[in-house]
Protein backbone atom coordinates (compact mmCIF):
# COMPACT_ATOMS: atom_id res chain seq x y z
CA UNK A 1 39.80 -46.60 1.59
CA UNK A 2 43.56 -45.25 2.25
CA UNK A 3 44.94 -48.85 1.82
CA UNK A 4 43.20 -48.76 -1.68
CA UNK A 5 44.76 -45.52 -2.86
CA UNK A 6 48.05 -46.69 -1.15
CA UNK A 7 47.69 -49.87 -3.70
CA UNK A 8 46.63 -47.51 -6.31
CA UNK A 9 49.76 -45.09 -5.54
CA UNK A 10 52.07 -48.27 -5.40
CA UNK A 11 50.27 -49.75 -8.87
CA UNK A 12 50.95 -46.68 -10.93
CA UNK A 13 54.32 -44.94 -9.41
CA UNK A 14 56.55 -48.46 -9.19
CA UNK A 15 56.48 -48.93 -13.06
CA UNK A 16 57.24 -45.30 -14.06
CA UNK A 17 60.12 -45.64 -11.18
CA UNK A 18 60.86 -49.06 -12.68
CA UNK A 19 61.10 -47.68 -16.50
CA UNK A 20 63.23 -44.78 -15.63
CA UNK A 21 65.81 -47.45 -13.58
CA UNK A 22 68.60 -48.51 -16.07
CA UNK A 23 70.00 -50.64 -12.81
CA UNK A 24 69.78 -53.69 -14.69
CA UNK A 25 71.41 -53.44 -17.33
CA UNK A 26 75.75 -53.00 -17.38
CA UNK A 27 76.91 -51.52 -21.11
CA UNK A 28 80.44 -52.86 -19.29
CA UNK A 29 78.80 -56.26 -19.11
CA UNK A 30 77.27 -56.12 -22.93
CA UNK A 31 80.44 -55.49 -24.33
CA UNK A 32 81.76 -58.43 -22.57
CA UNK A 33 79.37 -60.78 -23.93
CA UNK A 34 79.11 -59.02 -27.15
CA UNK A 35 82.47 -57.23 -28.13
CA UNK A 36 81.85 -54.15 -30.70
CA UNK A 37 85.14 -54.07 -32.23
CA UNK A 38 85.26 -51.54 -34.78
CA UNK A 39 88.41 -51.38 -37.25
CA UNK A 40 91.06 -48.60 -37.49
CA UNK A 41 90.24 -47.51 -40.79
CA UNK A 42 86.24 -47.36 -39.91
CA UNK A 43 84.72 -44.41 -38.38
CA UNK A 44 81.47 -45.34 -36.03
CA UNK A 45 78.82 -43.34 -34.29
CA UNK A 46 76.11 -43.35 -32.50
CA UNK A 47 72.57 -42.44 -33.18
CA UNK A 48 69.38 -42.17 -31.03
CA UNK A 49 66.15 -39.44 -31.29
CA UNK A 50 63.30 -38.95 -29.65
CA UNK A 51 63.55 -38.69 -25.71
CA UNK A 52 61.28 -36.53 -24.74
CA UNK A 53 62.51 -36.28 -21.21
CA UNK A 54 63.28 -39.97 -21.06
CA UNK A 55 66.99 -41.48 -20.34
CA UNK A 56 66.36 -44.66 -21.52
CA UNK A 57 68.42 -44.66 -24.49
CA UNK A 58 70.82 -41.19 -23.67
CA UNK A 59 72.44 -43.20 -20.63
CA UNK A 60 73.01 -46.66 -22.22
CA UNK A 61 73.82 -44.46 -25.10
CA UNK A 62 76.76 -42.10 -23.03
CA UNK A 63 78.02 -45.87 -21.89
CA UNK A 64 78.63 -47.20 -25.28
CA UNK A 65 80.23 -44.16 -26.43
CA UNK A 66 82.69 -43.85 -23.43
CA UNK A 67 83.52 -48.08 -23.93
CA UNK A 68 83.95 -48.48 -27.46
CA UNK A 69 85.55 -46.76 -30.67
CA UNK A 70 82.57 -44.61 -31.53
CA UNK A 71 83.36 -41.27 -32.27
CA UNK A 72 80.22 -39.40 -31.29
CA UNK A 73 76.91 -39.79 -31.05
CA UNK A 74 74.65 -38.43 -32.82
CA UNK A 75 70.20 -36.73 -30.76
CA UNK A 76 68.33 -35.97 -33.59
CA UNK A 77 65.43 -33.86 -32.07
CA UNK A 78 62.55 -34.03 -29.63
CA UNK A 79 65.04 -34.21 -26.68
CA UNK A 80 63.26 -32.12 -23.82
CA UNK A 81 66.23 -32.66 -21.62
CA UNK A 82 65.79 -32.73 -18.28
CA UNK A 83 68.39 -31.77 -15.92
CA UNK A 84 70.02 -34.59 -15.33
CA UNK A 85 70.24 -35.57 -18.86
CA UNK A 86 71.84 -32.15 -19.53
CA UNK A 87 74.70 -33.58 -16.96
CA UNK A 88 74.95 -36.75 -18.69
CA UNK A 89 75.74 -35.46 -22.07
CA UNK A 90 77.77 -33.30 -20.22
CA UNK A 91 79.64 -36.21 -18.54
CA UNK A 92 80.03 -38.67 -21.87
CA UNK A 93 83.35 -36.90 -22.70
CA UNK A 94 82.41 -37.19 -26.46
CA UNK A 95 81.20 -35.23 -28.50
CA UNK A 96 76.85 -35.89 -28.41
CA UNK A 97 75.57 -33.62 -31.90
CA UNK A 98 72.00 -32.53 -31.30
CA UNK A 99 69.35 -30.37 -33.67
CA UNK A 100 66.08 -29.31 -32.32
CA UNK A 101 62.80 -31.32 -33.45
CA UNK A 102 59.43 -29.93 -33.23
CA UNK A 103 58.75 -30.46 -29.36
CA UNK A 104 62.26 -28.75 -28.46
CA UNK A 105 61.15 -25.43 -30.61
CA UNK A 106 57.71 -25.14 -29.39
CA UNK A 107 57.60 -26.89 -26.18
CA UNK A 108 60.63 -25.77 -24.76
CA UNK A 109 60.78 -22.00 -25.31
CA UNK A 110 61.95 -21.87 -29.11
CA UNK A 111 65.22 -22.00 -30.88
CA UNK A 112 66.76 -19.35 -28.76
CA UNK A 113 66.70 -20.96 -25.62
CA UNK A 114 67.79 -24.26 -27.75
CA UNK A 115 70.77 -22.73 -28.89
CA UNK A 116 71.31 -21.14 -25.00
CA UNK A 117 70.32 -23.98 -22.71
CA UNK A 118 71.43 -26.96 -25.00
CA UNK A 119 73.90 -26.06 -27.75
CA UNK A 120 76.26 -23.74 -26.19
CA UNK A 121 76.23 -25.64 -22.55
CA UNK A 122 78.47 -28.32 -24.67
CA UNK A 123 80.27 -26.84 -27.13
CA UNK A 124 83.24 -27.23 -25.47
CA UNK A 125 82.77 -31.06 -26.27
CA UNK A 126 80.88 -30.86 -29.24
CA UNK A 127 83.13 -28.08 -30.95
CA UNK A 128 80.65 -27.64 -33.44
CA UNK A 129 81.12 -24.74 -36.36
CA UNK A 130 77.49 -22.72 -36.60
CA UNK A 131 76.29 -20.63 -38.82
CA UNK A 132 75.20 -17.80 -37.26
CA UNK A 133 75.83 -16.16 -34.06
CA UNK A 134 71.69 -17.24 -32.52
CA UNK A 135 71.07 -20.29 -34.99
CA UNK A 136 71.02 -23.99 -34.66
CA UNK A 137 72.28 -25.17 -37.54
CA UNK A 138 75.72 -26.61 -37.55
CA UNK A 139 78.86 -28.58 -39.21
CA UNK A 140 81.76 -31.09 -37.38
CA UNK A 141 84.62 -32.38 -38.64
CA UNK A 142 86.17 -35.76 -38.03
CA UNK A 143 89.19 -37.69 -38.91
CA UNK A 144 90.58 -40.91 -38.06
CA UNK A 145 93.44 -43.32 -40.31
CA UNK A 146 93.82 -40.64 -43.00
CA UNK A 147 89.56 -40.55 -43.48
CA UNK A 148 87.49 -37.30 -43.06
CA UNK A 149 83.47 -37.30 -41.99
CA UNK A 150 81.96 -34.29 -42.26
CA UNK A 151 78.45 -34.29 -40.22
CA UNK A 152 75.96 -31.64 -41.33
CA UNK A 153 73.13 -30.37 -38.58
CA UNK A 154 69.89 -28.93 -40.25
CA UNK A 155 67.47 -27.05 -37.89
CA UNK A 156 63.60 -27.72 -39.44
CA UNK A 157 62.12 -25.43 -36.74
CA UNK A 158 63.52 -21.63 -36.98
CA UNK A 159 60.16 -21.01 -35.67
CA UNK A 160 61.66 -17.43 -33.95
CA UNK A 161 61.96 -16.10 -37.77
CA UNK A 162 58.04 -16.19 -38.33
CA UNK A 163 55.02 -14.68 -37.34
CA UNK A 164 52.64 -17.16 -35.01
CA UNK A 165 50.45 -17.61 -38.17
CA UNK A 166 53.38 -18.56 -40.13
CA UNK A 167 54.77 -20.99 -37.09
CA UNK A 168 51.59 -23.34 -38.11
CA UNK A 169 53.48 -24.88 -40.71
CA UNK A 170 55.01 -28.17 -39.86
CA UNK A 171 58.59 -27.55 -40.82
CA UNK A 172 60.24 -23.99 -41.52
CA UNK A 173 63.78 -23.59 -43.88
CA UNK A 174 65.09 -20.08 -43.58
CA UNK A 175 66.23 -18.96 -47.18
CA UNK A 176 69.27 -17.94 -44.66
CA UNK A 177 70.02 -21.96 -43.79
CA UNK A 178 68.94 -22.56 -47.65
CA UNK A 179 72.11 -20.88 -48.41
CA UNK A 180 74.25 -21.94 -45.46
CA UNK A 181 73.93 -25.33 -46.74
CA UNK A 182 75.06 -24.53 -50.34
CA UNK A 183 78.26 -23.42 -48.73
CA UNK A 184 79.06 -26.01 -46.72
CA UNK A 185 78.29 -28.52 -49.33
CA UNK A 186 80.87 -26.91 -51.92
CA UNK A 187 83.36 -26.85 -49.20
CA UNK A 188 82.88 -30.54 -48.44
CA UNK A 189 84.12 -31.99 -51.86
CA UNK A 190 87.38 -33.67 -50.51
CA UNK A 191 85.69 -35.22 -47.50
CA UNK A 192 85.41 -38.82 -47.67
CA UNK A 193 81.93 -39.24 -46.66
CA UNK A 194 79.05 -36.18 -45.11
CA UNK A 195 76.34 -37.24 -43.02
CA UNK A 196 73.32 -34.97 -42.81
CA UNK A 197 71.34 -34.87 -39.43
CA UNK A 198 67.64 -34.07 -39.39
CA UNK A 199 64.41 -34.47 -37.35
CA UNK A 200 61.89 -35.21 -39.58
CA UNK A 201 62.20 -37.34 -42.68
CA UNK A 202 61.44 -36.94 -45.95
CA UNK A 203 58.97 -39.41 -46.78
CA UNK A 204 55.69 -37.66 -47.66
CA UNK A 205 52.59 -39.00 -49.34
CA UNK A 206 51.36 -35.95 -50.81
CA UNK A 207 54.60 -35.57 -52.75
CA UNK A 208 54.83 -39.30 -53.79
CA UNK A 209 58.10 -39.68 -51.66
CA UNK A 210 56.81 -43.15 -50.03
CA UNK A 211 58.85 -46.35 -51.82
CA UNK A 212 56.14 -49.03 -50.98
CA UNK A 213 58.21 -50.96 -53.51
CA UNK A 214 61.65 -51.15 -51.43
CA UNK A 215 61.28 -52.37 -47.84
CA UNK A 216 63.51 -54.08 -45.07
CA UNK A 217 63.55 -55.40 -42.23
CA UNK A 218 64.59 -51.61 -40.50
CA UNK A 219 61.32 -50.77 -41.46
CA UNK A 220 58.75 -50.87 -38.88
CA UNK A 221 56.24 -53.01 -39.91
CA UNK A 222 53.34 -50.73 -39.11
CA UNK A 223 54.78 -48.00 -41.09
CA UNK A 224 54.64 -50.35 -44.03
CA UNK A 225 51.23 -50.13 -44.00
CA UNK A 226 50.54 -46.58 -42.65
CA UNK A 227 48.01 -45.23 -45.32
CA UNK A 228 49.43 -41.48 -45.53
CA UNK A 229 53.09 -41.52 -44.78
CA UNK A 230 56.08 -42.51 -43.07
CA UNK A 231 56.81 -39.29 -41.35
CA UNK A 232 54.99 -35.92 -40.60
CA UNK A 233 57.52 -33.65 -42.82
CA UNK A 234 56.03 -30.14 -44.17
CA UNK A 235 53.74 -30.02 -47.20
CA UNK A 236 55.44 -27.26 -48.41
CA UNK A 237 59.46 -27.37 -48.29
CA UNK A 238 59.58 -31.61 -48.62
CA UNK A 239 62.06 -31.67 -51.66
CA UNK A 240 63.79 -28.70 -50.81
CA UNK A 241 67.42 -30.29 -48.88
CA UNK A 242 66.93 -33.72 -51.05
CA UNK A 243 66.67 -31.63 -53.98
CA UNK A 244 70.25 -29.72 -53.31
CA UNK A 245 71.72 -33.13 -52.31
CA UNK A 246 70.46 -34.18 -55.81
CA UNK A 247 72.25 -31.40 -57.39
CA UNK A 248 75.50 -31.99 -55.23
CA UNK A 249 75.67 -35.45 -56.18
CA UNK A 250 74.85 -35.12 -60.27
CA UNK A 251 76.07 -31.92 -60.48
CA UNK A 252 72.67 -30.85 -62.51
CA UNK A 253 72.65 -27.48 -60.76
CA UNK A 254 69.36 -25.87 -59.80
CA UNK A 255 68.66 -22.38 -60.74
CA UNK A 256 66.58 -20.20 -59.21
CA UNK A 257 64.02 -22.92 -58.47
CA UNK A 258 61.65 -21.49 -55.69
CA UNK A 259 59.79 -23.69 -53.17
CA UNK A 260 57.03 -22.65 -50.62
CA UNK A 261 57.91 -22.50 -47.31
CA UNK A 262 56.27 -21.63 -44.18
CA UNK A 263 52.69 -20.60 -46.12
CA UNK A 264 51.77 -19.63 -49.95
CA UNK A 265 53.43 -15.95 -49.38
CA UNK A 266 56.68 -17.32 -48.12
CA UNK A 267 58.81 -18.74 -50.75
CA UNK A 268 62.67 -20.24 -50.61
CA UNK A 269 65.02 -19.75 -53.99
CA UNK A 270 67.07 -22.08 -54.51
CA UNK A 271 70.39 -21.62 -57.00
CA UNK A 272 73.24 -24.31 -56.85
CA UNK A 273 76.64 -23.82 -58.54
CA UNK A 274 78.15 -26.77 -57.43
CA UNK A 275 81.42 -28.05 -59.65
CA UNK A 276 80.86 -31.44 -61.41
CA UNK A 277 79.53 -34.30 -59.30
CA UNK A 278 80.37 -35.71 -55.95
CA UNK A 279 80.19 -39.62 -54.72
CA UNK A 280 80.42 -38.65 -50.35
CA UNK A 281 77.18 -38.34 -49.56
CA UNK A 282 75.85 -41.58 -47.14
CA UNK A 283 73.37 -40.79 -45.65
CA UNK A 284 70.42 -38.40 -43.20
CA UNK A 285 69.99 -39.41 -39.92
CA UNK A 286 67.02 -38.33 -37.88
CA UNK A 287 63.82 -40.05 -36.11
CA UNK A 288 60.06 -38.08 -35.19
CA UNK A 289 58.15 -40.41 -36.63
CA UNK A 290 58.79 -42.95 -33.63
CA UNK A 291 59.48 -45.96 -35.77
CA UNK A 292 62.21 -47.40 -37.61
CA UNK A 293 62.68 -46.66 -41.43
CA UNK A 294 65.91 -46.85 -43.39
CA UNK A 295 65.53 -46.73 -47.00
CA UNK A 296 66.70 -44.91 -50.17
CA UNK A 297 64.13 -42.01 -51.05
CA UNK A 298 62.05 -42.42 -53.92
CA UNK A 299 63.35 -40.66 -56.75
CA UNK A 300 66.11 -40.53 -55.13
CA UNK A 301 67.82 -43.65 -55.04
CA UNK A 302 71.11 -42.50 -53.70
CA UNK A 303 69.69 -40.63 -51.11
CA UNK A 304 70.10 -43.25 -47.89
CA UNK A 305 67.20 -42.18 -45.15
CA UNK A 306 67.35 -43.69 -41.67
CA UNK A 307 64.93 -42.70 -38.95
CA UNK A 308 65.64 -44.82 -35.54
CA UNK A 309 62.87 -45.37 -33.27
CA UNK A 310 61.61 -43.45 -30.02
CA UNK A 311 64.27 -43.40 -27.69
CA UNK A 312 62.22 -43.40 -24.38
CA UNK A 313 60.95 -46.17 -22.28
CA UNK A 314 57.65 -45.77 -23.49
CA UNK A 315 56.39 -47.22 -26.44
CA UNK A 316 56.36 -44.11 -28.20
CA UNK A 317 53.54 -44.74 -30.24
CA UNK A 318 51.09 -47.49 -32.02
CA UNK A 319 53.93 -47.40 -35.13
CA UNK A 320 56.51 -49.03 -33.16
CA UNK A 321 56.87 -52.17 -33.26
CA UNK A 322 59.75 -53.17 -30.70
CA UNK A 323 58.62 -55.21 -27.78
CA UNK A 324 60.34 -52.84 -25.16
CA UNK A 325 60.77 -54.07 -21.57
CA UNK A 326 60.29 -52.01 -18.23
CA UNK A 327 64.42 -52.66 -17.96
CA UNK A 328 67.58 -53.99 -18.99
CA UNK A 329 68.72 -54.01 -23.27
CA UNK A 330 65.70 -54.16 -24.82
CA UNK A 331 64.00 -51.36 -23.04
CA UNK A 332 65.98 -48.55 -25.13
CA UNK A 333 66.51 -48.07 -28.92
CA UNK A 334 70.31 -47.46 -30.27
CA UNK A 335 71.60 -47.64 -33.88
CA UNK A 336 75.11 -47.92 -33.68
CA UNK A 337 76.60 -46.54 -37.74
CA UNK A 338 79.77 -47.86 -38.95
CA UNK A 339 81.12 -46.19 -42.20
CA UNK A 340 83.77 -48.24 -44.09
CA UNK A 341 85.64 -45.71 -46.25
CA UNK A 342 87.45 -48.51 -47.72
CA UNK A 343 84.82 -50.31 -49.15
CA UNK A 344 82.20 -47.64 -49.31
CA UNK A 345 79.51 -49.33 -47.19
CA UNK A 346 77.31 -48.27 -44.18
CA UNK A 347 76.41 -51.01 -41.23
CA UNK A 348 73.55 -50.02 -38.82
CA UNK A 349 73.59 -52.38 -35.97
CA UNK A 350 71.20 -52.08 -33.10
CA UNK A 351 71.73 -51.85 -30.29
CA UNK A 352 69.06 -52.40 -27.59
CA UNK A 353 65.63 -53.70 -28.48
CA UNK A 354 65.58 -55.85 -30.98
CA UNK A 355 62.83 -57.83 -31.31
CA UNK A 356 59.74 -57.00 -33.41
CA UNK A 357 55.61 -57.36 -32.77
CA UNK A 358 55.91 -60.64 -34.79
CA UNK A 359 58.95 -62.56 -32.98
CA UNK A 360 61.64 -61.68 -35.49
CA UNK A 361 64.55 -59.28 -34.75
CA UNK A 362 65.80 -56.07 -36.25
CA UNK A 363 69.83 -56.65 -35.71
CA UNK A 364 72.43 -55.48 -38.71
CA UNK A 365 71.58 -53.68 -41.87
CA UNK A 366 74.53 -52.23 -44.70
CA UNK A 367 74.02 -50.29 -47.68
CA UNK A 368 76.76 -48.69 -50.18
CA UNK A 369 77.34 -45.59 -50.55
């Protein structure tokens, strides 16, 4: 009977041990075989979402950033850092930009102790400007060969500012944030590009924001057929940042346009007064949905979109379609982003795994911007 459970024990506990083991694989060694080499006048980052406790992708992740030109790296959301993961980020040297996603708010003790135990721990590296004192919303600032990149963090879960009733919503916008990012757009006219990180996307059914009509190959190929839609983003404030974006980019201001928030009571107003139109928008950035999708929102077609897969060693979900392995580059899911200012274009390349359900790979995508 013991030898059973001791088989048992030994059946279950060396594959978790063997998933969390990066051993195996040598970002040193990648880059020898595969040399990133990323051009003066080109800014790159890194992007990866979606741990939930795991290190699968933050350590291969804190590798590439320390090895190559990359300028920072980009968690968008569900992180549930353990300790040591806290001490990696801490170690990468670089700055590693993080929002809170839906676990981090009301898993890990809310958006105070976000803002306490993960925000503030690395500001000294991250040098992020917030905006407010308790909040975990966010701007950066970076410049390299004469270019400027402004990256834009949104928090979707100020759960803290509602009552528990209210907190049932899938997504919350303070009217506070609403007009935090107003601001920071109008004072982002002479950057060369902005970059807006998120956790959940913006493609919702019930609003008609799914483009069956415009897929890729950085589109998981279960989402493509996912009957309701490609993410889990809140009924009630969907158009709300794509909407200002809109305005920012056509200059067709909004005015006093109100959108419902965290329930039928709660309402957001938005007014825009941004001057004439403006061409540096890219791109969001975020993941939740735990597949890959990276496409231009419908009715919004120069709104770029890109959600990158589960980062953990699991498979994350039945909507991923990556073969992962227990170890070694295809058992954790990178996008690295390279923005040429020059010729206005955005490459994601992936980094890690690669190959698809159906044999083929998901390697290099570029849109313009």
């Amino acid at each position: 009977m013991k030898k059973h459970i001791y088989l048992l024990l030994i059946l279950f506990v060396a594959p978790l041990y063997a998933c969390n083991n990066l051993e195996t694989f040598d970002v040193e060694e990648s880059l020898d075989i595969e040399p990133i080499l990323i051009a003066e006048d080109e800014i790159a980052f890194l992007h990866i979402s979606d741990t939930h406790g795991s290190d699968r992708s933050l350590e291969p992740a804190c590798g590439y950033l320390k090895m190559t030109d990359c300028s920072f790296g980009l968690l968008s959301g569900d992180i549930i850092a353990t300790a040591e993961m806290k001490s990696m980020l801490k170690r990468c040297t670089k700055p590693f930009l993080m929002i809170p996603g839906n676990h981090d708010a009301y898993d890990d003790g809310g958006e105070n102790n976000f803002r306490t135990h993960m925000l503030d721990p690395m500001q000294d590296i991250n040098n992020v400007v917030f905006g407010s004192k308790t909040c975990n919303y966010w701007h950066r600032d970076f410049y390299k060969a004469g270019y400027s990149l402004r990256v834009i963090g949104i928090d979707q879960w100020q759960i803290d500012h509602y009552s528990p009733k209210e907190r049932e919503s899938p997504s919350i916008l303070t009217q506070e944030q609403i007009d935090w990012l107003i601001q920071t757009l109008k004072d982002s006219y002479d950057f060369d590009g902005i970059i807006i990180m998120i956790h959940e996307g913006f493609g919702n059914a019930m609003v008609g924001q799914r483009d069956i009509n415009s897929t890729n190959d950085f589109i998981s190929i279960y989402a493509k057929d996912y009957p309701n839609c490609y993410d889990y983003v809140g009924v009630y404030n969907t158009l709300i940042i794509p909407d200002i974006v809109e305005a920012y980019l056509t200059g067709e201001n909004l005015q006093a346009k109100e959108y419902m928030n965290a329930n039928y009571l709660d309402k957001v107003t938005v007014t825009t007064d941004f001057q004439g139109a403006h061409d540096n928008f890219i791109a969001y950035f975020g993941g939740h949905a735990h597949w890959d999708m990276v496409e231009h929102l419908k009715d919004y077609p120069r709104q770029l979109l890109s959600l990158v897969a589960y980062g953990g060693y699991r498979t994350g979900s039945e909507f991923n379609d990556l073969i992962k392995s227990a170890n070694g580059p295809h058992s954790f899911t990178i996008n690295m982003n390279i923005v040429d200012f020059k010729n206005r274009k955005l490459t994601i390349k992936r980094l890690g795994s690669t190959v698809k359900v159906d044999g083929t790979k998901r390697e290099e995508i570029s849109f313009s911007f």
